[in-house]
Protein backbone atom coordinates (compact mmCIF):
# COMPACT_ATOMS: atom_id res chain seq x y z
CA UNK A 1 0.00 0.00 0.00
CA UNK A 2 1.60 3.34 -1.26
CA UNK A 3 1.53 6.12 1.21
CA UNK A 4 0.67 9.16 0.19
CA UNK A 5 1.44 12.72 0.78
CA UNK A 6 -1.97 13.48 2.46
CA UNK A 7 -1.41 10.71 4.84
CA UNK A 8 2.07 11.36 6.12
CA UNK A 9 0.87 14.95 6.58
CA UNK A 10 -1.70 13.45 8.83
CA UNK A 11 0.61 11.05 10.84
CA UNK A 12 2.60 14.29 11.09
CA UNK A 13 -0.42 16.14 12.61
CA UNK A 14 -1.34 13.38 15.11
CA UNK A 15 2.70 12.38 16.43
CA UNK A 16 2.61 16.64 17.25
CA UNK A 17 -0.69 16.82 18.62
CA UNK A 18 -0.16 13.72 20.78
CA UNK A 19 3.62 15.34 22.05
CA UNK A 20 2.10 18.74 23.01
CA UNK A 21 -0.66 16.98 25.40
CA UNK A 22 -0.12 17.36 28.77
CA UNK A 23 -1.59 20.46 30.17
CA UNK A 24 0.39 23.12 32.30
CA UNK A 25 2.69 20.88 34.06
CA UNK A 26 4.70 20.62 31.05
CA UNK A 27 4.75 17.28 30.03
CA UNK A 28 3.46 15.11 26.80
CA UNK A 29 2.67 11.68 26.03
CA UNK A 30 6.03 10.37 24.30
CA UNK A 31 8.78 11.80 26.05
CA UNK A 32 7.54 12.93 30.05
CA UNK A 33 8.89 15.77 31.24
CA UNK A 34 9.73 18.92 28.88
CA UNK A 35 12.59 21.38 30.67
CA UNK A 36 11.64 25.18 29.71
CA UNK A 37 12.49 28.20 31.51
CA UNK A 38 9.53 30.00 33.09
CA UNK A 39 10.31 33.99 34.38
CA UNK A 40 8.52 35.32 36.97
CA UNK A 41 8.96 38.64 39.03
CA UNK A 42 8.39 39.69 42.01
CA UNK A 43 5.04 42.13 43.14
CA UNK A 44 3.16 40.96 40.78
CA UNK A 45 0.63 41.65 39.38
CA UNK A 46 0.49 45.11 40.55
CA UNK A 47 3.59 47.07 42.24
CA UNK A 48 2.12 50.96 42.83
CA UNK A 49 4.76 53.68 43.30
CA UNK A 50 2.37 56.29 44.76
CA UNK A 51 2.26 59.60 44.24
CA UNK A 52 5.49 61.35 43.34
CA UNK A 53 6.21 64.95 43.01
CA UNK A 54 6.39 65.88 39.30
CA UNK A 55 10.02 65.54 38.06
CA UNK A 56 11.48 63.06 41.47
CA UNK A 57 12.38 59.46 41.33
CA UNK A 58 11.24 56.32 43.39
CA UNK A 59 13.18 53.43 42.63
CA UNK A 60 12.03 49.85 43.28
CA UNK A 61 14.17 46.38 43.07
CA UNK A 62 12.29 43.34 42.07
CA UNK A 63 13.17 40.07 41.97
CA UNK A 64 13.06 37.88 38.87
CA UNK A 65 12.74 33.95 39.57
CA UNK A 66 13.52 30.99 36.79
CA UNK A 67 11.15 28.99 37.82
CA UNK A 68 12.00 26.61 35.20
CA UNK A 69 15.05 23.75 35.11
CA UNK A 70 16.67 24.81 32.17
CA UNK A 71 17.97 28.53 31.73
CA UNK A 72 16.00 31.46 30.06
CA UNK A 73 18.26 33.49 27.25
CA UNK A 74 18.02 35.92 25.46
CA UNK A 75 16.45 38.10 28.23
CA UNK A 76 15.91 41.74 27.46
CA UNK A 77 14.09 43.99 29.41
CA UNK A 78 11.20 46.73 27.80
CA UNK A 79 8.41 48.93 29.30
CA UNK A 80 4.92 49.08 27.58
CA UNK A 81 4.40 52.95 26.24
CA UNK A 82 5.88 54.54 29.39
CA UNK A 83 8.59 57.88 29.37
CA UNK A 84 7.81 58.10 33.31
CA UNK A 85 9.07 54.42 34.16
CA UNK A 86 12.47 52.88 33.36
CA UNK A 87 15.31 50.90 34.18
CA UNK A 88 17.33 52.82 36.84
CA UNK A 89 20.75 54.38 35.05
CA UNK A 90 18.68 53.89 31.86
CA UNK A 91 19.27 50.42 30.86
CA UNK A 92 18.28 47.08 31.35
CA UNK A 93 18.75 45.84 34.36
CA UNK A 94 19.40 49.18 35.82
CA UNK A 95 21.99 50.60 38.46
CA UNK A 96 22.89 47.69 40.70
CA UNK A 97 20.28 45.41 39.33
CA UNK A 98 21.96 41.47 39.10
CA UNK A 99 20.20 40.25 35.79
CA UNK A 100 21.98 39.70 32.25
CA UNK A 101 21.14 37.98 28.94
CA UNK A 102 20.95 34.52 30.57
CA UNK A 103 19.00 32.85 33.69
CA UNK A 104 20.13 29.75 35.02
CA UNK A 105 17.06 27.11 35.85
CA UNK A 106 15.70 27.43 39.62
CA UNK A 107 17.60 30.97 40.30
CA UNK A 108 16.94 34.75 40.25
CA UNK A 109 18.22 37.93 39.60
CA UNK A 110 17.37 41.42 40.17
CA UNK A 111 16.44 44.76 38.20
CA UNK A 112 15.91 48.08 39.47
CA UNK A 113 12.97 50.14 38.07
CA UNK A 114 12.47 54.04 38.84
CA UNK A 115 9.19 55.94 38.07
CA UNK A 116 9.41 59.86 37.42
CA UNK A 117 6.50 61.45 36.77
CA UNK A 118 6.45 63.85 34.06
CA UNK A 119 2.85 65.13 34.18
CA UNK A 120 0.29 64.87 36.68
CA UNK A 121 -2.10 62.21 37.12
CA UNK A 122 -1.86 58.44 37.12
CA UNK A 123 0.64 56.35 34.93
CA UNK A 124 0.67 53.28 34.23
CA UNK A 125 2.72 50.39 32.28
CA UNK A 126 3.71 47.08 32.28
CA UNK A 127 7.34 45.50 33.40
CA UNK A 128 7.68 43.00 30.07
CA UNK A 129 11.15 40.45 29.77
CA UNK A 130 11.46 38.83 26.52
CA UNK A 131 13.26 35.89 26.65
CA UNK A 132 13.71 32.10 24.95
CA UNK A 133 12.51 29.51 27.47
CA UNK A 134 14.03 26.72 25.49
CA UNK A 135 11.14 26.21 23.32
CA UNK A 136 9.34 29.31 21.89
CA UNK A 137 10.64 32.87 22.61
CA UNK A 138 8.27 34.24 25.76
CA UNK A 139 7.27 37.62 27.08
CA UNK A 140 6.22 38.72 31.08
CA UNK A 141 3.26 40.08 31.31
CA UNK A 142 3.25 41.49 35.00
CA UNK A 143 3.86 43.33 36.81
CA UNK A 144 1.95 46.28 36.09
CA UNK A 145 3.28 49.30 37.26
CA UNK A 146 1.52 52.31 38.12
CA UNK A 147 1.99 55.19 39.82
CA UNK A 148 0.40 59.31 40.72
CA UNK A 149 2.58 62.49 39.35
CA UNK A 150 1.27 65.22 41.55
């Protein structure tokens, strides 16, 4: 019996679908266990500043976690929209903060975030780490920072 294209594109369909099962604990049906890197920070999933005179600086550490066994890479550090928050010094991971390009699995790091409010009223952005987890490149999505010029 010749095989044809439409049927190894089928087998193809059902050996991925049946390796991606497993839910959130990370495993599948053919192999157990898959090792990715999972980031998480610290005062999530809201870290408020306060109110701030127009034009001063509050700087806050957080803590990011690999919760993963294998390391993150490629980590890079953005803000969502936002001139009033940043890394502290201006760049990722800001004055004193203890993260780099690479997270090692089941560790953590630090970076140091300021807010300066430039207007009055309430800001507000997200923290957001790209990184590869070993699989797929990944983004944070919290904390959200927010925080009253006044």
């Amino acid at each position: 019996m010749e095989t044809t294209l439409k049927h190894k594109l089928a087998i193809y369909a059902l050996i991925l679908s049946l390796a991606s099962c497993g839910g959130d604990d990370n495993r599948n049906t053919l192999n157990g266990p898959i090792p990715v890197a999972h980031l998480s920070i610290s005062d999530s999933p809201l870290y408020d500043y306060g109110n701030l005179l127009l034009d001063s600086q509050g700087n806050h550490e957080f803590t990011v976690t690999n919760l993963g066994s294998v390391s993150a890479t490629q980590i890079t550090g953005t803000f969502y929209f936002s001139i009033a928050f940043f890394y502290v010094g201006g760049t990722f991971p800001g004055t004193e903060g203890t993260c780099g390009s690479e997270l090692s699995g089941h560790s953590s790091c630090t970076v140091r975030v300021a807010f300066n409010p430039k207007a009055m009223g309430h800001s507000e952005t997200t923290l957001q780490l790209s990184y590869y987890n070993g699989l797929l490149e990944m983004v944070t999505s919290l904390p959200v920072l927010s925080g009253t010029g006044i």
